[in-house]
PDB file of N, CA and C in Angstrom:
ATOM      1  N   UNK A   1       2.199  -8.472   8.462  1.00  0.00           N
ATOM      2  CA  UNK A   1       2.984  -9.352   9.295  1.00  0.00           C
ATOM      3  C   UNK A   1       3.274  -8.650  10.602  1.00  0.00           C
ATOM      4  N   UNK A   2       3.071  -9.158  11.794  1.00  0.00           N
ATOM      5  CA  UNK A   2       3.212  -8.539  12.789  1.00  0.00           C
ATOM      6  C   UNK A   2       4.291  -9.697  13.589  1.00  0.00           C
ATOM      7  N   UNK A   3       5.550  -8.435  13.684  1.00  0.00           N
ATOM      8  CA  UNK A   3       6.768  -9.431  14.552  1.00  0.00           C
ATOM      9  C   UNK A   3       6.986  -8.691  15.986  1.00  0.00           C
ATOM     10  N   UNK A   4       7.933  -9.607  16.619  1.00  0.00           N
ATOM     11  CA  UNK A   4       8.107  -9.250  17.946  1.00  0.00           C
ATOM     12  C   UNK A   4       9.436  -8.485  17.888  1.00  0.00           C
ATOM     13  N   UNK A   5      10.167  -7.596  18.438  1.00  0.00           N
ATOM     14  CA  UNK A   5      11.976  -7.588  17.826  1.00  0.00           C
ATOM     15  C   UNK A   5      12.127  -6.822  19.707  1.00  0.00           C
ATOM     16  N   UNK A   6      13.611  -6.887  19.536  1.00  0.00           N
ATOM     17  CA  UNK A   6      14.012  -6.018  20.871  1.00  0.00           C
ATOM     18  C   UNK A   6      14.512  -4.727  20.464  1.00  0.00           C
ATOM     19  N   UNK A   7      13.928  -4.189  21.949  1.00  0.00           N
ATOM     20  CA  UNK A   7      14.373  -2.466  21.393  1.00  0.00           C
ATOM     21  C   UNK A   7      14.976  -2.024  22.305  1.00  0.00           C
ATOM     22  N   UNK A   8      16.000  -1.023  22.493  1.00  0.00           N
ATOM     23  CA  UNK A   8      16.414  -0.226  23.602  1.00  0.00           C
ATOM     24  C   UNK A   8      15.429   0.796  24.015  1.00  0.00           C
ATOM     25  N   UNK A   9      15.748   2.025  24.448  1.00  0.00           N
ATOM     26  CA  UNK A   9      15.097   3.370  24.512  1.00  0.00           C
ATOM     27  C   UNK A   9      13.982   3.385  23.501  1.00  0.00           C
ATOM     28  N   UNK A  10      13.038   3.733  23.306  1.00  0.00           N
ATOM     29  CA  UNK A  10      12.466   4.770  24.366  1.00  0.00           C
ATOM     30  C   UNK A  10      11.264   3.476  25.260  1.00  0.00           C
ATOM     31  N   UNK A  11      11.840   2.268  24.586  1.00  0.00           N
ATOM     32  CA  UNK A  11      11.572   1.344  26.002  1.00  0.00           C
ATOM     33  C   UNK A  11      12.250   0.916  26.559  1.00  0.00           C
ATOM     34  N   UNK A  12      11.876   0.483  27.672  1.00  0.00           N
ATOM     35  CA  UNK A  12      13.235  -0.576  28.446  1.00  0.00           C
ATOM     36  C   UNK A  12      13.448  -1.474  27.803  1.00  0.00           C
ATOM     37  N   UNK A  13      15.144  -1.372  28.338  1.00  0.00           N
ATOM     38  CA  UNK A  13      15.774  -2.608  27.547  1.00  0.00           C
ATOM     39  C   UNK A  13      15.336  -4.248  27.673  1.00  0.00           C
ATOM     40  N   UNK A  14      15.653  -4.716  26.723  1.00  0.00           N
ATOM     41  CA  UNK A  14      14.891  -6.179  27.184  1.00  0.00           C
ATOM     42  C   UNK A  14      13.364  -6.143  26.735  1.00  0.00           C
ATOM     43  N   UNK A  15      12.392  -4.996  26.571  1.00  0.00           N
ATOM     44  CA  UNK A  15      11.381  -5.265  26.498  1.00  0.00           C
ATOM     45  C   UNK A  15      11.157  -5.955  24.782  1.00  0.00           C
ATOM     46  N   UNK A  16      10.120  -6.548  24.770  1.00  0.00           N
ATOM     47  CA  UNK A  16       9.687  -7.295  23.300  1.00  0.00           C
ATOM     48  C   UNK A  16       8.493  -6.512  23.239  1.00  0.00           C
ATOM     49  N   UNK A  17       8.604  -6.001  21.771  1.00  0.00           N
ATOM     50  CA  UNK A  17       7.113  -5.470  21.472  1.00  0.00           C
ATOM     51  C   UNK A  17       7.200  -6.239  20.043  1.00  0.00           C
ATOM     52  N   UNK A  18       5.666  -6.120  20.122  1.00  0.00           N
ATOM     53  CA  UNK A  18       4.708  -6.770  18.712  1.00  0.00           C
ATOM     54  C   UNK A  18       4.012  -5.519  17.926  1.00  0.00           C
ATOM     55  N   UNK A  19       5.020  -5.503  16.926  1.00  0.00           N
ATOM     56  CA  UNK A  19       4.095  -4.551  16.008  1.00  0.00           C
ATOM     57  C   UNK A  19       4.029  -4.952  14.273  1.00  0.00           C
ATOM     58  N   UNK A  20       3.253  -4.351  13.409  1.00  0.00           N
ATOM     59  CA  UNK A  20       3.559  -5.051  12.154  1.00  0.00           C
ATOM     60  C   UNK A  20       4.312  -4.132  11.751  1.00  0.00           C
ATOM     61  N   UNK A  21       4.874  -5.282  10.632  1.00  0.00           N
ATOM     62  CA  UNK A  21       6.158  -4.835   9.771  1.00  0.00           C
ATOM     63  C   UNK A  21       5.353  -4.360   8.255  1.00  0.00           C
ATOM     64  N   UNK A  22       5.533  -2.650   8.149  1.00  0.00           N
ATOM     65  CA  UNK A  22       4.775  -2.348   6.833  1.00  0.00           C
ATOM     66  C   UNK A  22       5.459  -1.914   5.845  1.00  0.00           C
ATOM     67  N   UNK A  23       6.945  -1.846   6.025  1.00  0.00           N
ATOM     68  CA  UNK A  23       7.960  -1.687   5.062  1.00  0.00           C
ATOM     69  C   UNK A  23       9.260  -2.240   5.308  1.00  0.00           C
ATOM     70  N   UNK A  24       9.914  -2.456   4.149  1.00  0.00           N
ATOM     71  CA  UNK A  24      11.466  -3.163   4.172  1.00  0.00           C
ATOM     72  C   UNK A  24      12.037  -2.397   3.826  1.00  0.00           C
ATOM     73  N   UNK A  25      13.535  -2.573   3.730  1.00  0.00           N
ATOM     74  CA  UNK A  25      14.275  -2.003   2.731  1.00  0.00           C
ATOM     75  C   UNK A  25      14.823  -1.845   1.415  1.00  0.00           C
ATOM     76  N   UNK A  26      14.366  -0.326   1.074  1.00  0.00           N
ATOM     77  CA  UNK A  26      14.086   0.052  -0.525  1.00  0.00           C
ATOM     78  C   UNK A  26      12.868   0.790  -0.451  1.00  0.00           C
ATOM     79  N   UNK A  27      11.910   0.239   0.477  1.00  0.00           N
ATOM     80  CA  UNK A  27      10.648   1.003   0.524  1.00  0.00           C
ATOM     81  C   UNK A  27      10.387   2.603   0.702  1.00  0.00           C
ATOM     82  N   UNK A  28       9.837   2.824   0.380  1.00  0.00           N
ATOM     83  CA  UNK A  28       8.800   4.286   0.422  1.00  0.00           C
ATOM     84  C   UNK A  28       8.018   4.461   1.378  1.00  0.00           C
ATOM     85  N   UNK A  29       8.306   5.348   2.208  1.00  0.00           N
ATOM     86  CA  UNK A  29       6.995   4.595   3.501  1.00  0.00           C
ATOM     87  C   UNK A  29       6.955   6.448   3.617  1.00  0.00           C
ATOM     88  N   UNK A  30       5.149   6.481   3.866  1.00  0.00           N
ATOM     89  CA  UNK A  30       5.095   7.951   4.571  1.00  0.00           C
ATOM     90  C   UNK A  30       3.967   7.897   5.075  1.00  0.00           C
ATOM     91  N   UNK A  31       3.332   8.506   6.041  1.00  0.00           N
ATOM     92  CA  UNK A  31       2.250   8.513   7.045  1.00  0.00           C
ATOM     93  C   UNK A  31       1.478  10.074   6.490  1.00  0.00           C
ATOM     94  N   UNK A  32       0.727  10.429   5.672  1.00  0.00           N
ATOM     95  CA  UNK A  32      -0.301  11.458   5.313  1.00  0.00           C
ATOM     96  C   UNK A  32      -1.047  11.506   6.196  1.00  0.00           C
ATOM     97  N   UNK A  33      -1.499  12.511   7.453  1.00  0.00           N
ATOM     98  CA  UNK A  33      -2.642  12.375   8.263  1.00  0.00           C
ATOM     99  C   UNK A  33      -3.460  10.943   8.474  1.00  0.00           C
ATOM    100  N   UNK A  34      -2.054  10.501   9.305  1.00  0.00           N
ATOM    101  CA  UNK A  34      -2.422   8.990   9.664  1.00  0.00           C
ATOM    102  C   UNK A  34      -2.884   7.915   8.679  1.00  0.00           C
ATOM    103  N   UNK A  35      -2.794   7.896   7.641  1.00  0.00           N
ATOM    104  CA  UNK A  35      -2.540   7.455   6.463  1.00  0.00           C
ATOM    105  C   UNK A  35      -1.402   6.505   6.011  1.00  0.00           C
ATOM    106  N   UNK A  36      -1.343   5.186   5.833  1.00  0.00           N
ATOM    107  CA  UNK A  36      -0.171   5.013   5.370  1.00  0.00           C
ATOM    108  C   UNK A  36      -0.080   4.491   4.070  1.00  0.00           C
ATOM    109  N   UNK A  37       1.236   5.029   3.524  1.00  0.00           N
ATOM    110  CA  UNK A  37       1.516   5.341   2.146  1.00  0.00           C
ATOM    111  C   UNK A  37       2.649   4.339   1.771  1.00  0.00           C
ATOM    112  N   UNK A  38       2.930   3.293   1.195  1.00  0.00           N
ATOM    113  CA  UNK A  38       3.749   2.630   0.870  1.00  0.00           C
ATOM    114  C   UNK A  38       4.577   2.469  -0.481  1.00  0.00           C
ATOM    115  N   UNK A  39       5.295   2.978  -1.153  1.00  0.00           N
ATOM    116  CA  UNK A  39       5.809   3.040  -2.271  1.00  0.00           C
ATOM    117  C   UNK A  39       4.531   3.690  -3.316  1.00  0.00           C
ATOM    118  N   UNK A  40       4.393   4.808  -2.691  1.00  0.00           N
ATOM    119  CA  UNK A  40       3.244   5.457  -3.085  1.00  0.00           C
ATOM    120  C   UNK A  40       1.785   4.629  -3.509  1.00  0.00           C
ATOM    121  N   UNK A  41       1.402   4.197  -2.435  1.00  0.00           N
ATOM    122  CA  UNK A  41      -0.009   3.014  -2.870  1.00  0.00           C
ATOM    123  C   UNK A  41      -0.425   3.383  -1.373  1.00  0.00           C
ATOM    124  N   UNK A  42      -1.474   3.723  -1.408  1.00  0.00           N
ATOM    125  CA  UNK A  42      -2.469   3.734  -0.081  1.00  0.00           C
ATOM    126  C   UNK A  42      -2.204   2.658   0.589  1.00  0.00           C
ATOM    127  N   UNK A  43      -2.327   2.158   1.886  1.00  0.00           N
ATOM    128  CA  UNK A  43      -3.061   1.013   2.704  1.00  0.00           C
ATOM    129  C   UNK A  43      -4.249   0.833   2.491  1.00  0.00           C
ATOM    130  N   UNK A  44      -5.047   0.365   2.025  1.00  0.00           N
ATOM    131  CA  UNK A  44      -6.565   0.406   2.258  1.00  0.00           C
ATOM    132  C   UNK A  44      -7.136  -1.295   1.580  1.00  0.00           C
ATOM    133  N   UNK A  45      -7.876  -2.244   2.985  1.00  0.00           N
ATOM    134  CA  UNK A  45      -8.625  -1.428   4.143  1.00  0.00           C
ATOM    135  C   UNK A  45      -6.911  -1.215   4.982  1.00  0.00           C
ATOM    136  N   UNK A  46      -6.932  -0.232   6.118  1.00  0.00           N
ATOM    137  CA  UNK A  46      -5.360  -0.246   6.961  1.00  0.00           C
ATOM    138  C   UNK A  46      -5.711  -2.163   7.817  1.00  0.00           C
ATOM    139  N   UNK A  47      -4.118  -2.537   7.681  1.00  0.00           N
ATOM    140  CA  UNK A  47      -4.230  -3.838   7.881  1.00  0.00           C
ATOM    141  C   UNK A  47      -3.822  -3.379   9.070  1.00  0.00           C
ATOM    142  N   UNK A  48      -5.261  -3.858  10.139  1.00  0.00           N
ATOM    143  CA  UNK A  48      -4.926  -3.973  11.385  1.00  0.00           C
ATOM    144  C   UNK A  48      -5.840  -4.604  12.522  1.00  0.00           C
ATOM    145  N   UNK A  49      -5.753  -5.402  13.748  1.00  0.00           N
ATOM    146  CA  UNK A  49      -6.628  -5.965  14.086  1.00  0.00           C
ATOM    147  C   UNK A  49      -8.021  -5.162  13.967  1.00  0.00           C
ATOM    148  N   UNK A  50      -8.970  -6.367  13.698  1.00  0.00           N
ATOM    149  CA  UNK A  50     -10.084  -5.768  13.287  1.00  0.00           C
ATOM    150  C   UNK A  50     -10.764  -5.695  14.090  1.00  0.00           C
ATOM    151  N   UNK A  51     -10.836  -5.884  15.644  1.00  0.00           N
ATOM    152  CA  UNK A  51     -11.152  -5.366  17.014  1.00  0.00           C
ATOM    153  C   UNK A  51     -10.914  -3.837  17.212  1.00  0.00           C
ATOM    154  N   UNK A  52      -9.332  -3.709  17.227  1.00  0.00           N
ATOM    155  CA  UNK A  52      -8.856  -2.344  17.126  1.00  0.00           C
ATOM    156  C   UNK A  52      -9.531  -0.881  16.186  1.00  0.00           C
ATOM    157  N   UNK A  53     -10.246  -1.616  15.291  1.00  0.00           N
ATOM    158  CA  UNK A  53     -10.791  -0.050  14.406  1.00  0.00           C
ATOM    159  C   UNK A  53     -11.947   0.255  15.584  1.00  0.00           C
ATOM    160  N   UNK A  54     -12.633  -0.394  15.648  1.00  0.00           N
ATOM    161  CA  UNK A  54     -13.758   0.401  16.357  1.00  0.00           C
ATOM    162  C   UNK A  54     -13.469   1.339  18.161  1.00  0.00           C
ATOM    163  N   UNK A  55     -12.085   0.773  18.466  1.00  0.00           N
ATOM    164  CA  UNK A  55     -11.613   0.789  20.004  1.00  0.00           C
ATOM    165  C   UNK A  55     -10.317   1.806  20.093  1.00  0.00           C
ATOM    166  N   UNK A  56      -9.735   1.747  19.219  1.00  0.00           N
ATOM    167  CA  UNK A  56      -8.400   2.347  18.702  1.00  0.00           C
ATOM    168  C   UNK A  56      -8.064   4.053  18.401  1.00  0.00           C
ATOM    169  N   UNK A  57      -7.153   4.520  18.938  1.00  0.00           N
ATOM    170  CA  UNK A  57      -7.018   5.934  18.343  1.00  0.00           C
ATOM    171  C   UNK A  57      -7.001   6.259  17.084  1.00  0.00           C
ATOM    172  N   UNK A  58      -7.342   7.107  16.569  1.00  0.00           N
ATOM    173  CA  UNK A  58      -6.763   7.349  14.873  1.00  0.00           C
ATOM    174  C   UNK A  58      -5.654   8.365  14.908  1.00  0.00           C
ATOM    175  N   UNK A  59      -4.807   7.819  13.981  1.00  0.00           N
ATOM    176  CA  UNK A  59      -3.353   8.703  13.714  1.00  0.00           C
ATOM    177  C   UNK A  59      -3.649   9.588  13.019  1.00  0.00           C
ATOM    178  N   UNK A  60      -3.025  10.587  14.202  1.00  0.00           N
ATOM    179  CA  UNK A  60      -3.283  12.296  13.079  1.00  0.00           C
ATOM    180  C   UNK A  60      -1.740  12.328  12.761  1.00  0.00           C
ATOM    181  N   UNK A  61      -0.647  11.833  13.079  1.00  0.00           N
ATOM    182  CA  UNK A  61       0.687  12.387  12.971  1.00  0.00           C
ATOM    183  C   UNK A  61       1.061  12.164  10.854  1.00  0.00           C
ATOM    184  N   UNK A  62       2.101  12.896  10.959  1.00  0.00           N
ATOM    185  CA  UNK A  62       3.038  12.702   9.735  1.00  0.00           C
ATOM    186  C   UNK A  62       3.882  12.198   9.618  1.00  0.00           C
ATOM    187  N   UNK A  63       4.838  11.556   8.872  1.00  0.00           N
ATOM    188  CA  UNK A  63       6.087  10.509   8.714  1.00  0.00           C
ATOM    189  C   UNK A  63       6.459  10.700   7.026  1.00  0.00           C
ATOM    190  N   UNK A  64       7.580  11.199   7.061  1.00  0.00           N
ATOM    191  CA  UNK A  64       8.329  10.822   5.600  1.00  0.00           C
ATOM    192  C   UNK A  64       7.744  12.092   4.971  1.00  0.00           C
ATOM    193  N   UNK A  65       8.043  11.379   3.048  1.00  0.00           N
ATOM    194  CA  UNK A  65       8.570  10.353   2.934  1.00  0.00           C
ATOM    195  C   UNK A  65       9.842   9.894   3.223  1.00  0.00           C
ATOM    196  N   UNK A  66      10.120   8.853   3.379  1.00  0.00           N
ATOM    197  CA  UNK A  66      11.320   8.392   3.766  1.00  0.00           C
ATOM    198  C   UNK A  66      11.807   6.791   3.052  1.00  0.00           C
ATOM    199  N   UNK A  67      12.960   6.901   2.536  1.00  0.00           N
ATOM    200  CA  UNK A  67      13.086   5.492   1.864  1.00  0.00           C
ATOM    201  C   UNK A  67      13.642   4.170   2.919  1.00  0.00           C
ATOM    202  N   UNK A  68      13.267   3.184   3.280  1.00  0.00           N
ATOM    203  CA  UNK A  68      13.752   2.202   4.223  1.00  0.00           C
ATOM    204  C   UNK A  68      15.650   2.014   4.120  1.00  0.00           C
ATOM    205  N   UNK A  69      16.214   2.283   4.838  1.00  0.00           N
ATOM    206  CA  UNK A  69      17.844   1.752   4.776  1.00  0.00           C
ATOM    207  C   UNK A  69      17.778   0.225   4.851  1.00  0.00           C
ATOM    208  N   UNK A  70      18.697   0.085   4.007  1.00  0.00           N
ATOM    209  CA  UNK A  70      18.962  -1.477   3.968  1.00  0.00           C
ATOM    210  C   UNK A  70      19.619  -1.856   4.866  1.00  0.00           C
ATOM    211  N   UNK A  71      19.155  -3.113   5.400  1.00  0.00           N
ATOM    212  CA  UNK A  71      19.502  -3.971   6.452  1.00  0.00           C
ATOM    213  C   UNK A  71      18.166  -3.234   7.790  1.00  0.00           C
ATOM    214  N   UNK A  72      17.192  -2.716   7.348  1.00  0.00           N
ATOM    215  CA  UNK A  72      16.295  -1.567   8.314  1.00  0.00           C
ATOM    216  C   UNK A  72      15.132  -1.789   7.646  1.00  0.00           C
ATOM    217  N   UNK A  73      13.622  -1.893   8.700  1.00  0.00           N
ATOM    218  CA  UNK A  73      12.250  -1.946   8.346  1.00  0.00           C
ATOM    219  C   UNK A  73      11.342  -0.732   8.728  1.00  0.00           C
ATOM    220  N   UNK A  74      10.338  -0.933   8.647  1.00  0.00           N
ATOM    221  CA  UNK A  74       9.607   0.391   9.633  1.00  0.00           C
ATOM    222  C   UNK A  74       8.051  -0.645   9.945  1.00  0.00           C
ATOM    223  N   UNK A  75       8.090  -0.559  11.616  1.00  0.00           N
ATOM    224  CA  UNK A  75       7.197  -1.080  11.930  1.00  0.00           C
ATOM    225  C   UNK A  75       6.146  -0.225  12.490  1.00  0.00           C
ATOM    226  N   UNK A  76       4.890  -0.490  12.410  1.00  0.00           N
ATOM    227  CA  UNK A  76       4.156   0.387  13.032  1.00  0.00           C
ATOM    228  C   UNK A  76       3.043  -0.586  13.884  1.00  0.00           C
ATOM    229  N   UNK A  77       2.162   0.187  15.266  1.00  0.00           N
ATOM    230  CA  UNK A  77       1.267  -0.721  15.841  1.00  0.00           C
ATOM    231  C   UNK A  77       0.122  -0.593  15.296  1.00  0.00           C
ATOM    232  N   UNK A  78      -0.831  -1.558  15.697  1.00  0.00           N
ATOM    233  CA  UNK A  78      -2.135  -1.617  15.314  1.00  0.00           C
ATOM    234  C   UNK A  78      -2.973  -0.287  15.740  1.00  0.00           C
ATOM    235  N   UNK A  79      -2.689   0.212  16.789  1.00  0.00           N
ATOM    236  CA  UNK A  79      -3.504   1.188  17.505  1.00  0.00           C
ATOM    237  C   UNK A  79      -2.810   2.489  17.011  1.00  0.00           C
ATOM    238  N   UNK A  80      -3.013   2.889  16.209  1.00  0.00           N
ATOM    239  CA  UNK A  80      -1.479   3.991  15.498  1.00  0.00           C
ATOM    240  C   UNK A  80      -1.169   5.085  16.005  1.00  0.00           C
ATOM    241  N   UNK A  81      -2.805   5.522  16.295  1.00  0.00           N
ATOM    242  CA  UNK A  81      -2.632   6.777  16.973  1.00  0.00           C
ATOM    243  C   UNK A  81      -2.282   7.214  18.358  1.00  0.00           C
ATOM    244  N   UNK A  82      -1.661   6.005  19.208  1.00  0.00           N
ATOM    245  CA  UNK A  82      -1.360   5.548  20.872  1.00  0.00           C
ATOM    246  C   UNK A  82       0.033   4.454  20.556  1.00  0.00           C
ATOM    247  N   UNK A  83       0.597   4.331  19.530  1.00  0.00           N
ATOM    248  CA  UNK A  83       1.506   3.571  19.680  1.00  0.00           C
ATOM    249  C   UNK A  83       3.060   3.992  19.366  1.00  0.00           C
ATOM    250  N   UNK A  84       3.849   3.335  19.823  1.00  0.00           N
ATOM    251  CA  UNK A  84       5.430   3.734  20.078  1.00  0.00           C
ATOM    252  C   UNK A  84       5.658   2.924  19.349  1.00  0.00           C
ATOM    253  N   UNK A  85       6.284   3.226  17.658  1.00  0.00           N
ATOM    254  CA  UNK A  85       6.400   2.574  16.559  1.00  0.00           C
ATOM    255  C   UNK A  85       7.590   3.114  16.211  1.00  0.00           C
ATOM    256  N   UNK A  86       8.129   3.061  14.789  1.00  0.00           N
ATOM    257  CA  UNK A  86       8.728   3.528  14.028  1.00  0.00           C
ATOM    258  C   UNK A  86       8.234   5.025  13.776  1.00  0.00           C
ATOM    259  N   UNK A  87       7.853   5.283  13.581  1.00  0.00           N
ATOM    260  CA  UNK A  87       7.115   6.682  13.731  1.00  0.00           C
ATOM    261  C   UNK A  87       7.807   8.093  14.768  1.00  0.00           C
ATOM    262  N   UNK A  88       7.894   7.204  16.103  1.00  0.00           N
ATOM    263  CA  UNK A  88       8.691   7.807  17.523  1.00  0.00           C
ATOM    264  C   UNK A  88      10.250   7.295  17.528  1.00  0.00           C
ATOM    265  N   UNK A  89      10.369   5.994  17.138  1.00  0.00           N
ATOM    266  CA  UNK A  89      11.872   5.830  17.402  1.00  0.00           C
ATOM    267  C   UNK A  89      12.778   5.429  15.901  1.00  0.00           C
ATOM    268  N   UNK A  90      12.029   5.152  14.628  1.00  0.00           N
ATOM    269  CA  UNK A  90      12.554   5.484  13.216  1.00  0.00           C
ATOM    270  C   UNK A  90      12.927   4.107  12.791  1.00  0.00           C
ATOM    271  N   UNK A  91      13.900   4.012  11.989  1.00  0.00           N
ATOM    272  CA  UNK A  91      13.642   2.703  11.506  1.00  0.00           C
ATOM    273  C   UNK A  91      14.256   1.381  12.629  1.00  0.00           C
ATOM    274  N   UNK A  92      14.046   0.055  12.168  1.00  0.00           N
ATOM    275  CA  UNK A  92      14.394  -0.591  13.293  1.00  0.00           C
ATOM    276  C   UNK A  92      15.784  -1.686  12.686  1.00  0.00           C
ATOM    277  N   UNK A  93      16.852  -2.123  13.209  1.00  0.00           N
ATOM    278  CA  UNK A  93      17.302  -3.122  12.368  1.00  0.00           C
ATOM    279  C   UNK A  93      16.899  -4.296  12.074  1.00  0.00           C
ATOM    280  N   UNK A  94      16.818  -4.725  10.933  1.00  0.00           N
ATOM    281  CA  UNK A  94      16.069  -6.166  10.889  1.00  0.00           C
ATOM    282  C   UNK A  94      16.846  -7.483  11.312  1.00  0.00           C
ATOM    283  N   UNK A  95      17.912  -7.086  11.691  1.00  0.00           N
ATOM    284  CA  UNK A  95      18.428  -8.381  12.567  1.00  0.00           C
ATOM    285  C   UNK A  95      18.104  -8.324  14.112  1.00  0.00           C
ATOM    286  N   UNK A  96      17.113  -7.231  14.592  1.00  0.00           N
ATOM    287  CA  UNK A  96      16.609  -7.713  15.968  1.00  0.00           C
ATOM    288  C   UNK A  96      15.527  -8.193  15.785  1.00  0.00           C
ATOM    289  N   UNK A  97      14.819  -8.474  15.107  1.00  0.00           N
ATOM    290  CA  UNK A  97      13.367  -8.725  14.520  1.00  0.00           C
ATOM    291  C   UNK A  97      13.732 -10.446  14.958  1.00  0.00           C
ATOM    292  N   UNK A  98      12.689 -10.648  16.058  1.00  0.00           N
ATOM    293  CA  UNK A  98      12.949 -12.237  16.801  1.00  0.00           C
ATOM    294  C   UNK A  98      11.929 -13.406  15.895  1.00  0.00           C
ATOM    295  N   UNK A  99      10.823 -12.832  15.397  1.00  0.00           N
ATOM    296  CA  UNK A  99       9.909 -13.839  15.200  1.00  0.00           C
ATOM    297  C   UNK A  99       8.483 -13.402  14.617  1.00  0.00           C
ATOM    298  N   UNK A 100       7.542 -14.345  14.348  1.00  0.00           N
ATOM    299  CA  UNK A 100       6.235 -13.707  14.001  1.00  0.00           C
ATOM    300  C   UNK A 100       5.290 -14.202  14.973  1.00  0.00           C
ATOM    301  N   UNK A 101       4.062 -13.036  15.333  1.00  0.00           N
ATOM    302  CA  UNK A 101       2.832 -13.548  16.363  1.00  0.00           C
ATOM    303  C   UNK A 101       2.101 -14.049  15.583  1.00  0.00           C
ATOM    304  N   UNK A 102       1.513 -15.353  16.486  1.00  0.00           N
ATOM    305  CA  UNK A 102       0.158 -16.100  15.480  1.00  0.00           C
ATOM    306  C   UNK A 102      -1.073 -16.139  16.338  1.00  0.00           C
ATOM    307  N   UNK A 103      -0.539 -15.802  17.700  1.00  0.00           N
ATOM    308  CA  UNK A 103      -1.747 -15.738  18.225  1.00  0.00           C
ATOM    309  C   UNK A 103      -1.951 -14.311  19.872  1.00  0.00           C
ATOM    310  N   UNK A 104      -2.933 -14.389  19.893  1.00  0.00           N
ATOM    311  CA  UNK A 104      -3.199 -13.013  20.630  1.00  0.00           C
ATOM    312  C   UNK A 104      -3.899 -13.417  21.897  1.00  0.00           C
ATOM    313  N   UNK A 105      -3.276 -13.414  23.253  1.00  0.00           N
ATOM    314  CA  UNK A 105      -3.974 -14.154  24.448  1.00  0.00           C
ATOM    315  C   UNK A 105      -4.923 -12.519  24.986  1.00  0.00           C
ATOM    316  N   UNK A 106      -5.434 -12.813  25.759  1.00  0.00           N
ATOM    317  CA  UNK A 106      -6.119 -11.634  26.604  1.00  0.00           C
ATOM    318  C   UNK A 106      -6.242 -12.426  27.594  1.00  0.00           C
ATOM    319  N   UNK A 107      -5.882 -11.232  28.494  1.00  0.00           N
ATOM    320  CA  UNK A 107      -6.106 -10.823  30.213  1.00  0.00           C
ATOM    321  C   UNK A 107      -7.001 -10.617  30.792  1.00  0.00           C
ATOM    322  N   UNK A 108      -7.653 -11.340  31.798  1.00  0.00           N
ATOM    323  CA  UNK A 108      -8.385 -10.669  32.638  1.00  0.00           C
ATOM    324  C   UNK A 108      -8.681  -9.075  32.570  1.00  0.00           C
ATOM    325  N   UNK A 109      -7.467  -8.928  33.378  1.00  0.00           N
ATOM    326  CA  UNK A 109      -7.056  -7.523  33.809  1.00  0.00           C
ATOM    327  C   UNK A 109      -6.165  -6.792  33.173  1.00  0.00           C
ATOM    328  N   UNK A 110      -5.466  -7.067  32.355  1.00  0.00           N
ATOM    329  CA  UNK A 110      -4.416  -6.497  31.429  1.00  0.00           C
ATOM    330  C   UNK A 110      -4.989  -6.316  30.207  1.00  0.00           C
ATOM    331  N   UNK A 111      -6.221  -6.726  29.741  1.00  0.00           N
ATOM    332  CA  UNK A 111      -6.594  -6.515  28.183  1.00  0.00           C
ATOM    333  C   UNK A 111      -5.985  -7.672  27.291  1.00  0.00           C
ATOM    334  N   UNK A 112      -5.498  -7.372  26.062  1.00  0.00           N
ATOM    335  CA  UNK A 112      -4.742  -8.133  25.082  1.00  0.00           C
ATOM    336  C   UNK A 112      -3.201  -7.801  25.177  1.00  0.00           C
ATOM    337  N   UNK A 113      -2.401  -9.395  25.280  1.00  0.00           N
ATOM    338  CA  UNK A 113      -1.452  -9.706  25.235  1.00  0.00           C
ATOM    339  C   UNK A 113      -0.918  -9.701  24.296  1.00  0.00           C
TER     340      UNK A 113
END
């Protein structure tokens, strides 16, 4: 599921980012050499646009384990190894979480929206 939510720091305020949501709260979430690990169960295939594998960084970083706080998710981006996720700024509250994306515009000049 990939939602939109608002974040403060370490973006500007006001900004909306779209990333998926790969754990709730209660969860198990840990990142093994870019790996993600969910209540101890692999990801596999990693759910992520399927444009992005062939174009995309691969995540070398580590995360966790760590259990989700309630009322708190952990989102991460499609591009893992270039993205400002949960990972950089930790869990998120799930009452800023605005909505779900259904669709993906592209730019001219900006790439994908």
């Amino acid at each position: 599921t990939q939602l939109a939510f608002e974040r403060g720091l370490p973006i500007q305020k006001g900004d909306l980012l779209v990333k998926r949501l790969v754990a709730i709260s209660g969860d198990e979430v840990e990142v093994r050499e870019g790996l993600l690990w969910v209540n101890g169960i692999l990801e596999s295939p990693p759910k992520t646009d399927r444009k992005c594998v062939s174009r995309c960084v691969k995540a070398d970083y580590n995360f966790g384990p760590d259990v989700v706080p309630e009322g708190k998710v952990f989102l991460l981006g499609d591009n893992r190894g270039a993205s400002t996720d949960s990972h950089v700024f930790g869990f998120v509250d799930q009452d800023t979480l605005m909505g779900k994306a259904f669709w993906r515009i592209v730019g001219e000049d900006k790439g994908p929206l």
